[in-house]
C-alpha atoms as a PDB file:
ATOM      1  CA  UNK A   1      13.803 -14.965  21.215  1.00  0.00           C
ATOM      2  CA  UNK A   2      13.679 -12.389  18.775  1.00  0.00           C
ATOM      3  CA  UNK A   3      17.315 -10.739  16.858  1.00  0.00           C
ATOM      4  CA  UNK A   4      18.100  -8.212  15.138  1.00  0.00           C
ATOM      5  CA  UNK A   5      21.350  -8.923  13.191  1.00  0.00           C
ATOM      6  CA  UNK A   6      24.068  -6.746  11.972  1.00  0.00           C
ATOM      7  CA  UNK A   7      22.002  -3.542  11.339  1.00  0.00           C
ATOM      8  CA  UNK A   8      23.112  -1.072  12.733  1.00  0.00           C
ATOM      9  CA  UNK A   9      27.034  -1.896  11.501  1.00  0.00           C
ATOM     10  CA  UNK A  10      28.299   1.565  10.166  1.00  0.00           C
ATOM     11  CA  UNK A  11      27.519   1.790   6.483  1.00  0.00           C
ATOM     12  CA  UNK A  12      30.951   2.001   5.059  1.00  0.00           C
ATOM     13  CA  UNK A  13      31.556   5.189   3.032  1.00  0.00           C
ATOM     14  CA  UNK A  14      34.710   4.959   2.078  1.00  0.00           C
ATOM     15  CA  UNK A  15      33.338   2.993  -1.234  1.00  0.00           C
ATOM     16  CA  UNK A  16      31.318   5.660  -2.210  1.00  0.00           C
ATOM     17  CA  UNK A  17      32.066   7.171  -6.014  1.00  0.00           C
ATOM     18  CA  UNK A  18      32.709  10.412  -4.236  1.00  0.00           C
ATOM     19  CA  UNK A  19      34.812   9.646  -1.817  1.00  0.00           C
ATOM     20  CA  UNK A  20      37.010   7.766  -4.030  1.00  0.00           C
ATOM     21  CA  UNK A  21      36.952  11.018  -6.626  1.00  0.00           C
ATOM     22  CA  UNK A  22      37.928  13.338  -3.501  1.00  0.00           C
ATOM     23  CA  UNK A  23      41.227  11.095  -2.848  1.00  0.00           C
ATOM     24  CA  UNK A  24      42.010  10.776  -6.290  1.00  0.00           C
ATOM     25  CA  UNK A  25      41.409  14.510  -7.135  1.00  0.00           C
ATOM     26  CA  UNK A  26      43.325  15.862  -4.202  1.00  0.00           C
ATOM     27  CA  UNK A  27      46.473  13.504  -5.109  1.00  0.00           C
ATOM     28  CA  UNK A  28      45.825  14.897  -9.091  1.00  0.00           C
ATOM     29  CA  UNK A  29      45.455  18.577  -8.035  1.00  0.00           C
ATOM     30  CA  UNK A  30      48.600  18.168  -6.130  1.00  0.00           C
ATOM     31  CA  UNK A  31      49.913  16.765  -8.478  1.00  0.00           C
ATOM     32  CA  UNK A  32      48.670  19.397 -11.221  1.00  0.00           C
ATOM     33  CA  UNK A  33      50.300  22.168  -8.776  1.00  0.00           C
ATOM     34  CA  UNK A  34      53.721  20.950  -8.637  1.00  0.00           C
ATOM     35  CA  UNK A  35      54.010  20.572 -12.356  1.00  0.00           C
ATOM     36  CA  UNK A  36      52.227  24.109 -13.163  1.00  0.00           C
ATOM     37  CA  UNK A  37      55.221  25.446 -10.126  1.00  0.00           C
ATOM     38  CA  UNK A  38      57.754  23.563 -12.314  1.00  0.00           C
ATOM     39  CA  UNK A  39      56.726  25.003 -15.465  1.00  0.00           C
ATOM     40  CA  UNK A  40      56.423  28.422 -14.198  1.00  0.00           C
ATOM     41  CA  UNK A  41      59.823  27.980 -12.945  1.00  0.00           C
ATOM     42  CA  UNK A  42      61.525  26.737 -15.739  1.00  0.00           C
ATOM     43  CA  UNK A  43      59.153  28.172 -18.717  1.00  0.00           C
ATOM     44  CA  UNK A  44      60.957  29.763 -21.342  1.00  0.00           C
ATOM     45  CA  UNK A  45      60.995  33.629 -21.153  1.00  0.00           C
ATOM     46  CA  UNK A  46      60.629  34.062 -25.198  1.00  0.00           C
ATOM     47  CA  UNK A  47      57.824  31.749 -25.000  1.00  0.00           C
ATOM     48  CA  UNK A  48      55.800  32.101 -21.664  1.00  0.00           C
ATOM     49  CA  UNK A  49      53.211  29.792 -20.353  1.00  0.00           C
ATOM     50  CA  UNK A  50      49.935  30.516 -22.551  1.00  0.00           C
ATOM     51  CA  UNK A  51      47.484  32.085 -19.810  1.00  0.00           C
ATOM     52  CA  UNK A  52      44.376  31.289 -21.389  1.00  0.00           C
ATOM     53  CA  UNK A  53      45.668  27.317 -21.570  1.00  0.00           C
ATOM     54  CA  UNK A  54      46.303  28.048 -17.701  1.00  0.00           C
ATOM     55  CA  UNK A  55      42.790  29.386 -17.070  1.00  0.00           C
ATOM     56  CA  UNK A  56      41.244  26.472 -18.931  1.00  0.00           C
ATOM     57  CA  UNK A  57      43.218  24.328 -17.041  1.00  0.00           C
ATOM     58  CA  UNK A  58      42.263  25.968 -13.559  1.00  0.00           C
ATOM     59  CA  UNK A  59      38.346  25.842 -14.346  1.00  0.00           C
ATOM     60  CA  UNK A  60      38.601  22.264 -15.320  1.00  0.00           C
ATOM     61  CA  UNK A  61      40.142  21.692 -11.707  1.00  0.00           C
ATOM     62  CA  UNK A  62      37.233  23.585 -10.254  1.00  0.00           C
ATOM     63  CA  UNK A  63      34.149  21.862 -11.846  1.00  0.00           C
ATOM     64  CA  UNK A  64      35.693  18.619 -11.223  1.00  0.00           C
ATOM     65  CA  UNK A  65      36.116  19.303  -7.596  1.00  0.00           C
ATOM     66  CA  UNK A  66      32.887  20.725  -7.098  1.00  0.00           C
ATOM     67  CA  UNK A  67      31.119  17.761  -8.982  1.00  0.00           C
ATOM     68  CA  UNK A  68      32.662  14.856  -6.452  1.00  0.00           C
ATOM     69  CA  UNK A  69      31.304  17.277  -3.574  1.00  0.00           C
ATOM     70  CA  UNK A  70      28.103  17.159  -5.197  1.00  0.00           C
ATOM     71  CA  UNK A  71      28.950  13.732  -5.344  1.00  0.00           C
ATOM     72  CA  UNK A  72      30.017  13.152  -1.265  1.00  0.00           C
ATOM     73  CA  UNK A  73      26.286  15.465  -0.418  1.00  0.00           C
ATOM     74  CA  UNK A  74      24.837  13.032  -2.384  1.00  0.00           C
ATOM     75  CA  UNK A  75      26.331  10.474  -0.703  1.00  0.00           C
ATOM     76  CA  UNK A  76      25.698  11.178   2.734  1.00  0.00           C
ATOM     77  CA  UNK A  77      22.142  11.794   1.750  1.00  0.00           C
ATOM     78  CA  UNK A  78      21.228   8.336   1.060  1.00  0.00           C
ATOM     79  CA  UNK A  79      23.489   6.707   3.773  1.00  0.00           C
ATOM     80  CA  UNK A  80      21.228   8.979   5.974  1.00  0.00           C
ATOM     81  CA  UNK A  81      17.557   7.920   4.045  1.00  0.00           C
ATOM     82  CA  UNK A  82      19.411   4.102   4.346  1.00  0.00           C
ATOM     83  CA  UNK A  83      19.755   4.108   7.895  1.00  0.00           C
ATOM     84  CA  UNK A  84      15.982   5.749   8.776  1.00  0.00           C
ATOM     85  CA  UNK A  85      14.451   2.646   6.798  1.00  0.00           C
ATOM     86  CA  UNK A  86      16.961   0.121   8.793  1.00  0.00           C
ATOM     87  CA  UNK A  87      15.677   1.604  12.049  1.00  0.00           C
ATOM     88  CA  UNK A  88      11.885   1.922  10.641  1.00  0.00           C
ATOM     89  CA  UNK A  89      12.145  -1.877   9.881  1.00  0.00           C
ATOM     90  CA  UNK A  90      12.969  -2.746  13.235  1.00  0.00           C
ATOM     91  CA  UNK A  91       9.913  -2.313  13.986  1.00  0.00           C
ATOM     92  CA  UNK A  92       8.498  -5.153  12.487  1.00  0.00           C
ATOM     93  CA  UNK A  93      10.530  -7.845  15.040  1.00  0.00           C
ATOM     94  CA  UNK A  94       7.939  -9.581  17.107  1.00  0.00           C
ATOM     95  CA  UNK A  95       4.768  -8.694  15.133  1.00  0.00           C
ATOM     96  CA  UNK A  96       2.873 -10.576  12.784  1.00  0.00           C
ATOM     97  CA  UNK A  97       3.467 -10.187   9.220  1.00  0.00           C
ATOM     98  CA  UNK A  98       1.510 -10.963   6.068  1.00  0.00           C
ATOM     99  CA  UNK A  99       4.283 -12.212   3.582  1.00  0.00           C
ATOM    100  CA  UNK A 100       3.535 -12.300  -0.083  1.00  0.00           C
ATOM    101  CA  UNK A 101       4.256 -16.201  -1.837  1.00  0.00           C
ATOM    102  CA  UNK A 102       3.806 -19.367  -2.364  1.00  0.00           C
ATOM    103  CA  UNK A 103       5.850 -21.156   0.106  1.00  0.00           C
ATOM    104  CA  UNK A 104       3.858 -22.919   3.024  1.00  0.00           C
ATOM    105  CA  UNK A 105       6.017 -22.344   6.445  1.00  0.00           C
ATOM    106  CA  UNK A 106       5.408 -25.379   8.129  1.00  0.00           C
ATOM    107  CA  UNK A 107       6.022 -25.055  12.317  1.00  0.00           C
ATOM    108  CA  UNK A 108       5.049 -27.449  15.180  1.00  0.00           C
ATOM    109  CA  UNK A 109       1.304 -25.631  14.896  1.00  0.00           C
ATOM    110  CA  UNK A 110       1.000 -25.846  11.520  1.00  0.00           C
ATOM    111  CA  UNK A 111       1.161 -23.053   8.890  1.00  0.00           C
ATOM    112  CA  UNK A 112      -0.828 -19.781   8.202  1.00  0.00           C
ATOM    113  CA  UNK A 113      -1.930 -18.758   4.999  1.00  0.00           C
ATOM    114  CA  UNK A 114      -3.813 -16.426   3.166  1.00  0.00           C
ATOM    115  CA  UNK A 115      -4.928 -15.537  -0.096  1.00  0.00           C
ATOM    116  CA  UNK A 116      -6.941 -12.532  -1.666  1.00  0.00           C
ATOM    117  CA  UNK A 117      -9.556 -11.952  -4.510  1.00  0.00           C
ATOM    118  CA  UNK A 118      -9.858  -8.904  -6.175  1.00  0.00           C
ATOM    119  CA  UNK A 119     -12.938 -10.208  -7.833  1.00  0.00           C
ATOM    120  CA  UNK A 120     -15.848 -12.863  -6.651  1.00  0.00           C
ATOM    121  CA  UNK A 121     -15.137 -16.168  -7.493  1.00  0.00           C
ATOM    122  CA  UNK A 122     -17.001 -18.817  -8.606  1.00  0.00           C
ATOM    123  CA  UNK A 123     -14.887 -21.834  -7.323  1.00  0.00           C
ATOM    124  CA  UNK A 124     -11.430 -22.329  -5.881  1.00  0.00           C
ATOM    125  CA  UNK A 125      -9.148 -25.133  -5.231  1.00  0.00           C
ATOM    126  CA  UNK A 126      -6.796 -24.962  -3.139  1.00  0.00           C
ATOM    127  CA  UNK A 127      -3.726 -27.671  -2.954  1.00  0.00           C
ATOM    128  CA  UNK A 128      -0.775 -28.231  -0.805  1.00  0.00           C
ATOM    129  CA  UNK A 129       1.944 -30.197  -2.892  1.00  0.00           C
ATOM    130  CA  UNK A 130       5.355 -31.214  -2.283  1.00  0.00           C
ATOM    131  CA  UNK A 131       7.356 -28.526  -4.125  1.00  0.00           C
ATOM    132  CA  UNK A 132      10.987 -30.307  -3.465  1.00  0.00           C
ATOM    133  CA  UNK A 133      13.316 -29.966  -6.756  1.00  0.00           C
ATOM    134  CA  UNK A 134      13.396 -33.788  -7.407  1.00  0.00           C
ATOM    135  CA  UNK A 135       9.871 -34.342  -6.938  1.00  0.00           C
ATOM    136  CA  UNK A 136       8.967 -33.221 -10.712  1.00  0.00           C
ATOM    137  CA  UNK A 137       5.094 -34.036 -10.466  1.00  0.00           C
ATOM    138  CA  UNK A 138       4.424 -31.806  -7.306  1.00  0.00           C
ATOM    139  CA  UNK A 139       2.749 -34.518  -5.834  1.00  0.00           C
ATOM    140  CA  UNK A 140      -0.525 -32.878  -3.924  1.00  0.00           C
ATOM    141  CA  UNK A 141      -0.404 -34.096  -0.414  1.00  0.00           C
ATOM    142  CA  UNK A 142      -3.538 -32.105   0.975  1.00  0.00           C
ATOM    143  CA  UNK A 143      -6.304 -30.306  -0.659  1.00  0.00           C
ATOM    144  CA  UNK A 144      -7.665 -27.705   1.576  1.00  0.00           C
ATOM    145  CA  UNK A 145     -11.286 -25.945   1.974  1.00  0.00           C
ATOM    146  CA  UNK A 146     -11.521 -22.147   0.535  1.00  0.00           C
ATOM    147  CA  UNK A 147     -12.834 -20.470   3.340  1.00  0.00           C
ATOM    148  CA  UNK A 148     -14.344 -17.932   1.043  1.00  0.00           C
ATOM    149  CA  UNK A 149     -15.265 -16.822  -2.439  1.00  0.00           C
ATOM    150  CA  UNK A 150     -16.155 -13.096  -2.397  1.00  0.00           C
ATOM    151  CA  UNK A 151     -13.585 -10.268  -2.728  1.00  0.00           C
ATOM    152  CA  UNK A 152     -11.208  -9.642   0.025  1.00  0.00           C
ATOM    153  CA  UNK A 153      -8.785 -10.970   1.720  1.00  0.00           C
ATOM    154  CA  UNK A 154      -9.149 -14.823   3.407  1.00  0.00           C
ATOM    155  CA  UNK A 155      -7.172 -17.001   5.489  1.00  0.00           C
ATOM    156  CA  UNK A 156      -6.757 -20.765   6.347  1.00  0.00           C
ATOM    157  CA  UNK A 157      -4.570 -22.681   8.242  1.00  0.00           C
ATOM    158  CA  UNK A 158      -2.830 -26.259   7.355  1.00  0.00           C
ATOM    159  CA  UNK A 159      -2.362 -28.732  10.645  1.00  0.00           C
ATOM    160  CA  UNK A 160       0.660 -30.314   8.420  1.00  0.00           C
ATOM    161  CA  UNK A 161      -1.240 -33.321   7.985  1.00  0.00           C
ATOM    162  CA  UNK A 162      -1.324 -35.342   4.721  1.00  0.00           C
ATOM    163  CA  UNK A 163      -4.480 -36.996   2.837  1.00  0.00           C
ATOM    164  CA  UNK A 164      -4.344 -39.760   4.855  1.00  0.00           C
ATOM    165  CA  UNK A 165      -4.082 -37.895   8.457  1.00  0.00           C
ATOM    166  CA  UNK A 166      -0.368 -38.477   8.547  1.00  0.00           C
ATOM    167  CA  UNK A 167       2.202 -35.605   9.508  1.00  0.00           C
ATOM    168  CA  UNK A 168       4.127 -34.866   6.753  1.00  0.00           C
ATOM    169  CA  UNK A 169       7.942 -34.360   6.457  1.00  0.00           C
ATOM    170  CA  UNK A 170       8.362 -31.129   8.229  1.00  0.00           C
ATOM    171  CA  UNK A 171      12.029 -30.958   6.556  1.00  0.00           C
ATOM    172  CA  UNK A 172      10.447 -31.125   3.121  1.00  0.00           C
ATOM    173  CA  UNK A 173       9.541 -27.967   1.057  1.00  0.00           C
ATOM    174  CA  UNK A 174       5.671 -27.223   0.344  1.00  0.00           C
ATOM    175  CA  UNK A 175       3.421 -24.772  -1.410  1.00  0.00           C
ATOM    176  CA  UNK A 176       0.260 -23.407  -1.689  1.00  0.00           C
ATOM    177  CA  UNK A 177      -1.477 -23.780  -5.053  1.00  0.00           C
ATOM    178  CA  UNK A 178      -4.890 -22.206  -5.944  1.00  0.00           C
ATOM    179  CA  UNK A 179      -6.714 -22.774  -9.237  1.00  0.00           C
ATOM    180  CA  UNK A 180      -9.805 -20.476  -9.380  1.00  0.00           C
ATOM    181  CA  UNK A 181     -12.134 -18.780 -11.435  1.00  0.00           C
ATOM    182  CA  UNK A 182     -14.640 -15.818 -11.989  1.00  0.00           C
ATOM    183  CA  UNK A 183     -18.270 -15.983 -12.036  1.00  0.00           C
ATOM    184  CA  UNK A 184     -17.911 -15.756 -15.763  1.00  0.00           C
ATOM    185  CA  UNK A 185     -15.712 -19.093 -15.571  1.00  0.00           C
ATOM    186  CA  UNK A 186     -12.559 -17.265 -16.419  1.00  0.00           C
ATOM    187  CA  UNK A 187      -9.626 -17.946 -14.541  1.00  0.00           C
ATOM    188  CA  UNK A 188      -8.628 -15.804 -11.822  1.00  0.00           C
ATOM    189  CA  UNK A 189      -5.127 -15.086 -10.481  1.00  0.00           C
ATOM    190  CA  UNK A 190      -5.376 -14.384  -6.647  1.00  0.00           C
ATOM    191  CA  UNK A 191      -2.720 -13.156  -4.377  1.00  0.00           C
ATOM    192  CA  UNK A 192      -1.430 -15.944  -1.781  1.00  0.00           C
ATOM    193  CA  UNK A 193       1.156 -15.848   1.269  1.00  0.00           C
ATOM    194  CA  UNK A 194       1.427 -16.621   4.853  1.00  0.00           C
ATOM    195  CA  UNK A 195       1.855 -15.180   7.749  1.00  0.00           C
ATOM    196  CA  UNK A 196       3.905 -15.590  11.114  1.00  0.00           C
ATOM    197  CA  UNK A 197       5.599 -13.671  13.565  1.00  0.00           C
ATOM    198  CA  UNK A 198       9.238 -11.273  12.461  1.00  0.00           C
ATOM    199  CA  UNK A 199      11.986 -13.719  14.656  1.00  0.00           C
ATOM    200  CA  UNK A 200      14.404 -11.450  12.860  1.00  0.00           C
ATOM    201  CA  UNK A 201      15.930  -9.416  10.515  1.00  0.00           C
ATOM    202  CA  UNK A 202      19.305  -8.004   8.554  1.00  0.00           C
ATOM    203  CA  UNK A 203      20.809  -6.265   6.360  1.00  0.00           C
ATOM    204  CA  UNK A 204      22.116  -7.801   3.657  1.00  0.00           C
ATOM    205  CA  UNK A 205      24.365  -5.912   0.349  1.00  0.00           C
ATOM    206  CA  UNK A 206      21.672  -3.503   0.696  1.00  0.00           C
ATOM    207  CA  UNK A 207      18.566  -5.377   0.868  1.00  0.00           C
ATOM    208  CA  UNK A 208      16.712  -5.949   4.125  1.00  0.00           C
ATOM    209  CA  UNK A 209      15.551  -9.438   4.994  1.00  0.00           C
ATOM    210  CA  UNK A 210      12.994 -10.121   7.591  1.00  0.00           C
ATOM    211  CA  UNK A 211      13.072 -14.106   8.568  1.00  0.00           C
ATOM    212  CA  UNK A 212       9.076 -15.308   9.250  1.00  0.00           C
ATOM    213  CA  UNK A 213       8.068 -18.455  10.815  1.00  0.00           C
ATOM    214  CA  UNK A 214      11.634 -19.624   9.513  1.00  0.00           C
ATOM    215  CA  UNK A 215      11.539 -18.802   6.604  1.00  0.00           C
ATOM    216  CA  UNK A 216      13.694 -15.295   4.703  1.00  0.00           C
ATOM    217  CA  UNK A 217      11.669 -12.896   2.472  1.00  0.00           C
ATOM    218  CA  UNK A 218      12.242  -9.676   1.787  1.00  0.00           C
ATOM    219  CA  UNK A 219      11.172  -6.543   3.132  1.00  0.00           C
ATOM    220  CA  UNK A 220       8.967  -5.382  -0.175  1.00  0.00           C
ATOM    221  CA  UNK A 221       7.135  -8.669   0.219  1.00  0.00           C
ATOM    222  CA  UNK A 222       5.419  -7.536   3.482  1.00  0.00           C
ATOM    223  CA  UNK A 223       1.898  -6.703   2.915  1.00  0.00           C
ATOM    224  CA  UNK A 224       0.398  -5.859   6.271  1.00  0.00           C
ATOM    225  CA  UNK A 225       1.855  -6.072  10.083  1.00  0.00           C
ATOM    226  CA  UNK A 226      -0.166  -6.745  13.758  1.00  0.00           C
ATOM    227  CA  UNK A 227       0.794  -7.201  17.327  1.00  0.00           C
ATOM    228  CA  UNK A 228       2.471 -10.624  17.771  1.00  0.00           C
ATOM    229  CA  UNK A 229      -0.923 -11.984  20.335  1.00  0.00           C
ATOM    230  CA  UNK A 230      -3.028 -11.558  16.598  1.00  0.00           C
ATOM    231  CA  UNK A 231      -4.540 -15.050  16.082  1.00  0.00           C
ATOM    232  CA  UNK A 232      -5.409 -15.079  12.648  1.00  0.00           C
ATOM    233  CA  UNK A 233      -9.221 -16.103  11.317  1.00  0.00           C
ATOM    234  CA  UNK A 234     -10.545 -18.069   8.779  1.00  0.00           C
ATOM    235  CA  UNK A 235     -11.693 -15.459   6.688  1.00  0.00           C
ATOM    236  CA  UNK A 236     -11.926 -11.839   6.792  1.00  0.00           C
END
């Protein structure tokens, strides 16, 4: 069952810089009024209120007030841009997304991977290891087959089986690791990730997070999106 979690809560505006500057500089202009209408009451006839200090005073008023409505505009502006890329990431719920990383999602069908060569390579090795923060030596507990060496984009799948043909700890944390190089012999830095279908996704202190095949990334690590019946290939 696919969610969609607390997106659509009303942004709250009433934190914005420029709403707090309108409060503050209606309660100061108020404020400003009553002592200019004391003063002018109670000014001193041989020496009367200075009217170019007045005026200064005035226009200093004014291009405060009309900087926090630049301010609010402003404002509103991105709550509006804010909420079109909320709704625009719906979207992705129930498709298939390509996820930028090294973490291996591993599910009751295994895990979906990919990784992509902007260059031919000469050889690749690709490892699954044990990535969990007490197991300092990464232990390797599957080396998989590159499905290809030339430039693109390739994919593989892991069946979540170790060396020996034993399931591993699905509760455990893995990654991907590739070691490659060019035809020159020169090491090579490909992009990896995996893939699964959106389950869900939030909005979080103003970051969006998309949860795939369990696991939370974040919107700019989406590289590419299908229809959710997309049954991914070896290599493409």
């Amino acid at each position: 069952m696919t969610t969609v979690t607390s997106l659509f809560t009303p942004l709250d505006t009433t934190k914005r810089p420029g709403v707090e500057g309108s409060t503050s500089l209606a309660e100061d202009f108020d404020s400003f009024l009553n002592l200019l209408t004391v003063q002018l009451r109670n000014q001193d006839p041989l020496e009367p209120l200075d009217s170019n200090q007045f005026t200064q005073q005035l226009v200093q008023m004014t291009e405060v007030e009309q900087s926090v409505s630049m301010n609010e505009r402003l404002g509103a502006l991105i709550d509006a841009q804010e909420t079109q890329r909320i709704q625009s990431a719906v979207d992705f719920v129930g498709k298939h997304a390509d996820a930028l990383g090294d973490i291996v999602p591993l599910g009751d069908d295994g895990a979906d991977m990919f990784y992509a060569l902007q260059t031919p390579a000469s050889s690749i090795e690709i490892n699954i290891v044990d990535a969990n923060e007490f197991n300092v030596d990464k232990r390797v507990v599957r080396t998989l087959q590159a499905p290809g060496r030339d430039a693109g984009v390739h994919r593989l799948t892991w069946d979540g089986l170790d060396k020996g043909g034993l399931p591993v700890d699905p509760d455990r944390v893995y990654r991907m690791e590739i070691t490659a190089s060019d035809t020159t012999r020169q090491p090579i830095n490909p992009k990896i990730g995996f893939s699964g279908v959106v389950d869900e996704i939030r909005h979080d202190e103003g970051a969006l997070i998309l949860s795939i095949a369990g696991k939370q990334v974040g919107l700019d690590q989406i590289v590419a999106a299908r229809t959710a019946s997309f049954q991914p290939t070896q290599s493409d």
